[in-house]
Protein backbone atom coordinates (compact mmCIF):
# COMPACT_ATOMS: atom_id res chain seq x y z
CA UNK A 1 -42.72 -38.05 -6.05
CA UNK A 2 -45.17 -35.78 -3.60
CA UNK A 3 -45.76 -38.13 -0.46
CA UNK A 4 -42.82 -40.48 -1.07
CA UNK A 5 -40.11 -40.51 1.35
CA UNK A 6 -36.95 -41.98 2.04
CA UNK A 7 -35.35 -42.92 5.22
CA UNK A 8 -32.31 -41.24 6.56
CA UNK A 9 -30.08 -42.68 9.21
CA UNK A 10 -27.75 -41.12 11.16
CA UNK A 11 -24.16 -42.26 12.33
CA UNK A 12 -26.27 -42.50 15.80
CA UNK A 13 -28.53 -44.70 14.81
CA UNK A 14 -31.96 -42.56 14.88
CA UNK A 15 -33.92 -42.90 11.56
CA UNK A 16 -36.14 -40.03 9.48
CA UNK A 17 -38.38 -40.40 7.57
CA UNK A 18 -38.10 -37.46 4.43
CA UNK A 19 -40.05 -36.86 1.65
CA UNK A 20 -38.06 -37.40 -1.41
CA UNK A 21 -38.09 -34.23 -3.08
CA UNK A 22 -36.37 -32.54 -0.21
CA UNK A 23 -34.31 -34.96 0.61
CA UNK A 24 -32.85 -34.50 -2.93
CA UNK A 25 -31.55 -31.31 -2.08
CA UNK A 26 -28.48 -33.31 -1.17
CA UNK A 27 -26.66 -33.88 -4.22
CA UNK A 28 -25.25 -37.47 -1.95
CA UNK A 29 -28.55 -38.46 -1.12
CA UNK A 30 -29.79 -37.81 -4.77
CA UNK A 31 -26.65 -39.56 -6.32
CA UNK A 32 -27.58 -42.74 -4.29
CA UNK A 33 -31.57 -42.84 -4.95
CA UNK A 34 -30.52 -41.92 -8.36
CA UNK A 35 -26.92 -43.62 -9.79
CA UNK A 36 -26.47 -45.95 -6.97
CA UNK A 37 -30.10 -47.53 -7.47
CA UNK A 38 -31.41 -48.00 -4.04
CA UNK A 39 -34.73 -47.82 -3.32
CA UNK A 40 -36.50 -45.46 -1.69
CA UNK A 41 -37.25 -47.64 0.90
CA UNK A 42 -34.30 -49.20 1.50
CA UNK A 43 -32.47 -47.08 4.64
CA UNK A 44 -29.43 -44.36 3.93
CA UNK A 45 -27.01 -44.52 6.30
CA UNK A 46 -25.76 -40.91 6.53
CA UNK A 47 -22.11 -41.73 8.81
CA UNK A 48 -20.71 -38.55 8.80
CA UNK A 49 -24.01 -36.70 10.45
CA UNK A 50 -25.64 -37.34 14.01
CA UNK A 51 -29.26 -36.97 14.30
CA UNK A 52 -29.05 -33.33 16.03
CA UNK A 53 -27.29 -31.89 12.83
CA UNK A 54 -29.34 -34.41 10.78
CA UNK A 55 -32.81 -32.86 12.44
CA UNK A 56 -31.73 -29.81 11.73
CA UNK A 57 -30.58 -30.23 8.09
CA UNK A 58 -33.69 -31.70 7.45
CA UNK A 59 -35.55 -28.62 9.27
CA UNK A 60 -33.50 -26.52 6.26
CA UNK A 61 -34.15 -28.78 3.31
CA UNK A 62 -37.84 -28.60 3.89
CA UNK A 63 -37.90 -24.82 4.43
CA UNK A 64 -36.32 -24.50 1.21
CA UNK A 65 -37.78 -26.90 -0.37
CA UNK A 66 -39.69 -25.04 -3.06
CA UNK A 67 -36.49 -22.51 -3.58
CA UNK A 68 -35.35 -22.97 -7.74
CA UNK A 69 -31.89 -24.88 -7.79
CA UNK A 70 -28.89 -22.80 -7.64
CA UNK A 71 -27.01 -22.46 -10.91
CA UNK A 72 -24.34 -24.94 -11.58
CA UNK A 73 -22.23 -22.34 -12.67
CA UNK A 74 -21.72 -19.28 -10.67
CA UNK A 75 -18.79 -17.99 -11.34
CA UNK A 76 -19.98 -14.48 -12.01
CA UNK A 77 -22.40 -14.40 -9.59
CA UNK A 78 -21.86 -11.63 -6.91
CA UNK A 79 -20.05 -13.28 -3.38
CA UNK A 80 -21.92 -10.69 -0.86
CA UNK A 81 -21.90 -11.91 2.76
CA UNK A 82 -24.84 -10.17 3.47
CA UNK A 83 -27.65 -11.64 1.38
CA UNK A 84 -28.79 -14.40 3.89
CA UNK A 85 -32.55 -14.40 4.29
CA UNK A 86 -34.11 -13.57 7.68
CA UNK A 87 -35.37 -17.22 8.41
CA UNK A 88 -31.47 -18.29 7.36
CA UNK A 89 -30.91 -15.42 10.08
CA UNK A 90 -32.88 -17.11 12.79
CA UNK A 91 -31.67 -20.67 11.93
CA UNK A 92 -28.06 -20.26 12.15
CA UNK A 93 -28.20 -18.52 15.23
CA UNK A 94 -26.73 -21.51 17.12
CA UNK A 95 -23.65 -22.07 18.76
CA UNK A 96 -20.50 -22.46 17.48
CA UNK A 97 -19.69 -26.13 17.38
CA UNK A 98 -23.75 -26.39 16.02
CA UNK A 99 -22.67 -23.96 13.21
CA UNK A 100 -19.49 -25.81 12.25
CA UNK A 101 -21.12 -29.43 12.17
CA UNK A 102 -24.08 -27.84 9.92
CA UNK A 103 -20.59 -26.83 7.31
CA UNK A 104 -18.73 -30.09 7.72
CA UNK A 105 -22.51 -32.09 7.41
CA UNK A 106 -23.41 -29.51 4.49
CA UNK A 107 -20.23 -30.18 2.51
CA UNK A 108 -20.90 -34.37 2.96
CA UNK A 109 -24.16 -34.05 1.55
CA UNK A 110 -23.59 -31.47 -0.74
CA UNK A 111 -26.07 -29.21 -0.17
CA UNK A 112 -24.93 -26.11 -1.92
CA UNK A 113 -27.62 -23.41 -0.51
CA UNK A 114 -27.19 -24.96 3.09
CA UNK A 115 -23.63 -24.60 2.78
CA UNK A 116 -22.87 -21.22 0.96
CA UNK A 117 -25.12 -19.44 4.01
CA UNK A 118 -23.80 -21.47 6.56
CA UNK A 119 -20.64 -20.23 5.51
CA UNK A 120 -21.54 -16.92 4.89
CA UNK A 121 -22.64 -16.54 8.82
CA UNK A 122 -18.78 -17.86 9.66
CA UNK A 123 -17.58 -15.12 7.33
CA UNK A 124 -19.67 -12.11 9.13
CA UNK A 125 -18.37 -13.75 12.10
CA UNK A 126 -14.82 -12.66 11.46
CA UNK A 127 -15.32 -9.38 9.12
CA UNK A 128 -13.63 -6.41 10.54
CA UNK A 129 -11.69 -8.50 13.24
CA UNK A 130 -8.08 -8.17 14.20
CA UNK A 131 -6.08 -11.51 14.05
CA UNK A 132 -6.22 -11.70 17.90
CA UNK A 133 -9.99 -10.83 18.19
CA UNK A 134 -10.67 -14.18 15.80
CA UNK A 135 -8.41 -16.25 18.43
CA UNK A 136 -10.62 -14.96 21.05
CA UNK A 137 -14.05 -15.94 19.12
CA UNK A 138 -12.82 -19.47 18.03
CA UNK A 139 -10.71 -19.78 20.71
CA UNK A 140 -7.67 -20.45 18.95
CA UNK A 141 -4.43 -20.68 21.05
CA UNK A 142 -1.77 -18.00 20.32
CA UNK A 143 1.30 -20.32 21.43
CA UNK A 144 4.36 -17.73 20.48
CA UNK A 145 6.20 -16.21 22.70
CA UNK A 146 6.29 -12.00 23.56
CA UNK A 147 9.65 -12.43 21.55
CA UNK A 148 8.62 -14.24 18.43
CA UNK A 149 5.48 -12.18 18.20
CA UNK A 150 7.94 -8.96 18.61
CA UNK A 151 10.17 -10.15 15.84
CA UNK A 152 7.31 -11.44 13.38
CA UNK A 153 5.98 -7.91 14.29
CA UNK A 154 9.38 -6.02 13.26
CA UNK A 155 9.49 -8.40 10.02
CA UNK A 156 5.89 -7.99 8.96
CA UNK A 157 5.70 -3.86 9.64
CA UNK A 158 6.97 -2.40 6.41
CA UNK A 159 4.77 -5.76 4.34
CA UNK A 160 1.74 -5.02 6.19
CA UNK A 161 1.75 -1.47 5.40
CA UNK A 162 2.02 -2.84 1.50
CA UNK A 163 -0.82 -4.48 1.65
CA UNK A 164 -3.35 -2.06 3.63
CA UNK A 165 -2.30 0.16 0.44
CA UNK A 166 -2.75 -2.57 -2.19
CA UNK A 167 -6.01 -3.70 -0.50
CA UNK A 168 -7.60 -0.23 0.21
CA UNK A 169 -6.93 0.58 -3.47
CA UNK A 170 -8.63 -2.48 -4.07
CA UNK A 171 -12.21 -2.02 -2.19
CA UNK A 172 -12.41 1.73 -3.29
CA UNK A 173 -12.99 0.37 -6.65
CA UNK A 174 -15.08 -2.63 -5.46
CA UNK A 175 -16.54 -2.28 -2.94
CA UNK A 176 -18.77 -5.56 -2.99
CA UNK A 177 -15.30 -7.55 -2.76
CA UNK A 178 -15.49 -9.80 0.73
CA UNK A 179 -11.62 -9.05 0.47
CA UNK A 180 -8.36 -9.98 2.22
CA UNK A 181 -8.94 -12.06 4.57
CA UNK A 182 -5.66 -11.90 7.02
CA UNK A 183 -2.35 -13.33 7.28
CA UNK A 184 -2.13 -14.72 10.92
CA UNK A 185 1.30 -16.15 12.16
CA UNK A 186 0.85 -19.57 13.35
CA UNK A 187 3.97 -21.97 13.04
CA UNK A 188 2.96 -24.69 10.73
CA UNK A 189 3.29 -27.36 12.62
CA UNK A 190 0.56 -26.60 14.37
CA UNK A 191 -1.51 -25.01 11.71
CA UNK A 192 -3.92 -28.05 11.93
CA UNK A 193 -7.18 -26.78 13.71
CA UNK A 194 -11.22 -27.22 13.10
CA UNK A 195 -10.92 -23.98 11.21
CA UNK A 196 -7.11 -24.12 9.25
CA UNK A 197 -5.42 -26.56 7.62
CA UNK A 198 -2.10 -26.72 5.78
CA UNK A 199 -3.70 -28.53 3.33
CA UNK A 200 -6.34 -26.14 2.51
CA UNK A 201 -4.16 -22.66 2.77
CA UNK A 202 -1.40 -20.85 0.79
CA UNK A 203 1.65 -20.81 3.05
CA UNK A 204 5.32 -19.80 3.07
CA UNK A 205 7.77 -22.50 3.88
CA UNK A 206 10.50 -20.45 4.80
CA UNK A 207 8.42 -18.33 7.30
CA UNK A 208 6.04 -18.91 10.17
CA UNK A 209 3.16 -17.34 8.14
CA UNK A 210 -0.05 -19.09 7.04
CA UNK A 211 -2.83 -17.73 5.31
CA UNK A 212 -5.64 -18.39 7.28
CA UNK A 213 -8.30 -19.03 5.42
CA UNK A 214 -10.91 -20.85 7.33
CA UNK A 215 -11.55 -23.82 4.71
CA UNK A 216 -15.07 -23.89 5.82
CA UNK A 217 -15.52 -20.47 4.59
CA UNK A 218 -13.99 -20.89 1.40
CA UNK A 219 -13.58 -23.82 -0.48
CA UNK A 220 -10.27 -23.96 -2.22
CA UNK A 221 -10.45 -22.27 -5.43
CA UNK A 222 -11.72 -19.34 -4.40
CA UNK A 223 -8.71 -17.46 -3.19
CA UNK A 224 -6.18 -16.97 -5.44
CA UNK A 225 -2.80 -14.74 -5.04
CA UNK A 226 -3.04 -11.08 -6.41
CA UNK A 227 -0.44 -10.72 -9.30
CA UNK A 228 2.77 -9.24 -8.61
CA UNK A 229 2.01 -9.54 -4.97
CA UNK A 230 3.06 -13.14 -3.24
CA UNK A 231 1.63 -11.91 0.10
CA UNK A 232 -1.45 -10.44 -1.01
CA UNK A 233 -4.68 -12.63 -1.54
CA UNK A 234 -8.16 -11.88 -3.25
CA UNK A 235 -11.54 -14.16 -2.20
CA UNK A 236 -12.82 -14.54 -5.48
């Protein structure tokens, strides 16, 4: 397959010409050279990428191109935000919306390495932060009132101090764990944002609390509730 290539089109219209082997590191792509039987000179409309994210996907796939494929099954295999390699470094130092349509195009083509370090960069972007320092990096409106946040505060106090406890406990004995993430209070109605969904997060009907998880971070399935503890969550 060394000098074949395929040609990839993107939902603007531009057209690339890839080699097939890394164009193959997308588990879509593959599927349709592959199961789908098209040729490799037929064209693969790629709908859900433009040809900025496209170039740059590309620019990753052929970088890595010679990297072994990454195990099917990793469930034991250490989560540690900091392993990114320094050219991963380098590339994802982009903007935010750049760094967010890498995820979403990294998830449609399934690119597993592209995505897992993608996501990893989100994930340093928020370590350490208070809920209100996050809002300020993804610019996420805080729409309660002095009142509501007062109250929620008053409600949340003797909780909170639960789970600094539980959770401290928990990294002194592991301390490779990425951790809690945060409980932010958003009302659910409008818990709907590039970063949070509903859909993708453990929330409490009865109170205007969402675990916000950042799906792009974490796909679902990898937080799970601690036992005994309904308000305490473990990235897994």
């Amino acid at each position: 397959m060394v000098g074949h290539k395929v040609k990839l089109q993107s939902n603007d219209g531009d057209t690339f010409d890839v080699e097939v082997d890394i164009a193959k590191q997308s588990v879509t792509i593959k599927t349709m050279l592959e199961d789908l039987g098209m040729e490799e000179e037929e064209v693969i409309p790629l709908p859900n990428v433009n040809s900025a994210i496209l170039k740059k996907v590309i620019q990753w796939a052929t970088h890595h191109k010679d990297d072994p494929p990454p195990p099917e099954d990793d469930e034991n295999r250490e989560k540690n935000t900091n392993d990114i390699s320094t050219w991963d470094l380098d590339f994802l130092k982009v903007d935010q919306g750049t760094l967010f349509e890498l995820i979403l195009a990294a998830n449609y083509l399934d690119i597993k390495g592209l995505l897992d370090v993608s996501c990893k960069s989100v994930a340093n972007m928020i370590k350490g932060k208070t809920p209100e320092e996050i809002r300020r990096t993804f610019n996420i409106k805080n729409d309660f009132t002095p009142q509501e946040e007062e109250q929620i505060k008053k409600e949340n106090e003797c909780k909170n101090r639960d789970i600094s406890l539980n959770f401290a406990q928990l990294t002194a004995t592991n301390p490779d764990l990425i951790g809690i993430l945060f409980v932010m209070s958003i009302k659910p109605k409008d818990s709907t944002s590039l970063f949070a969904s509903v859909t993708d997060v453990s929330y409490f009907h009865t109170e205007d609390e969402v675990l916000f998880s950042m799906h792009t971070v974490f796909r679902i399935g990898d937080i799970k509730s601690m036992d005994g503890n309904n308000h305490l969550y473990q990235v897994i």
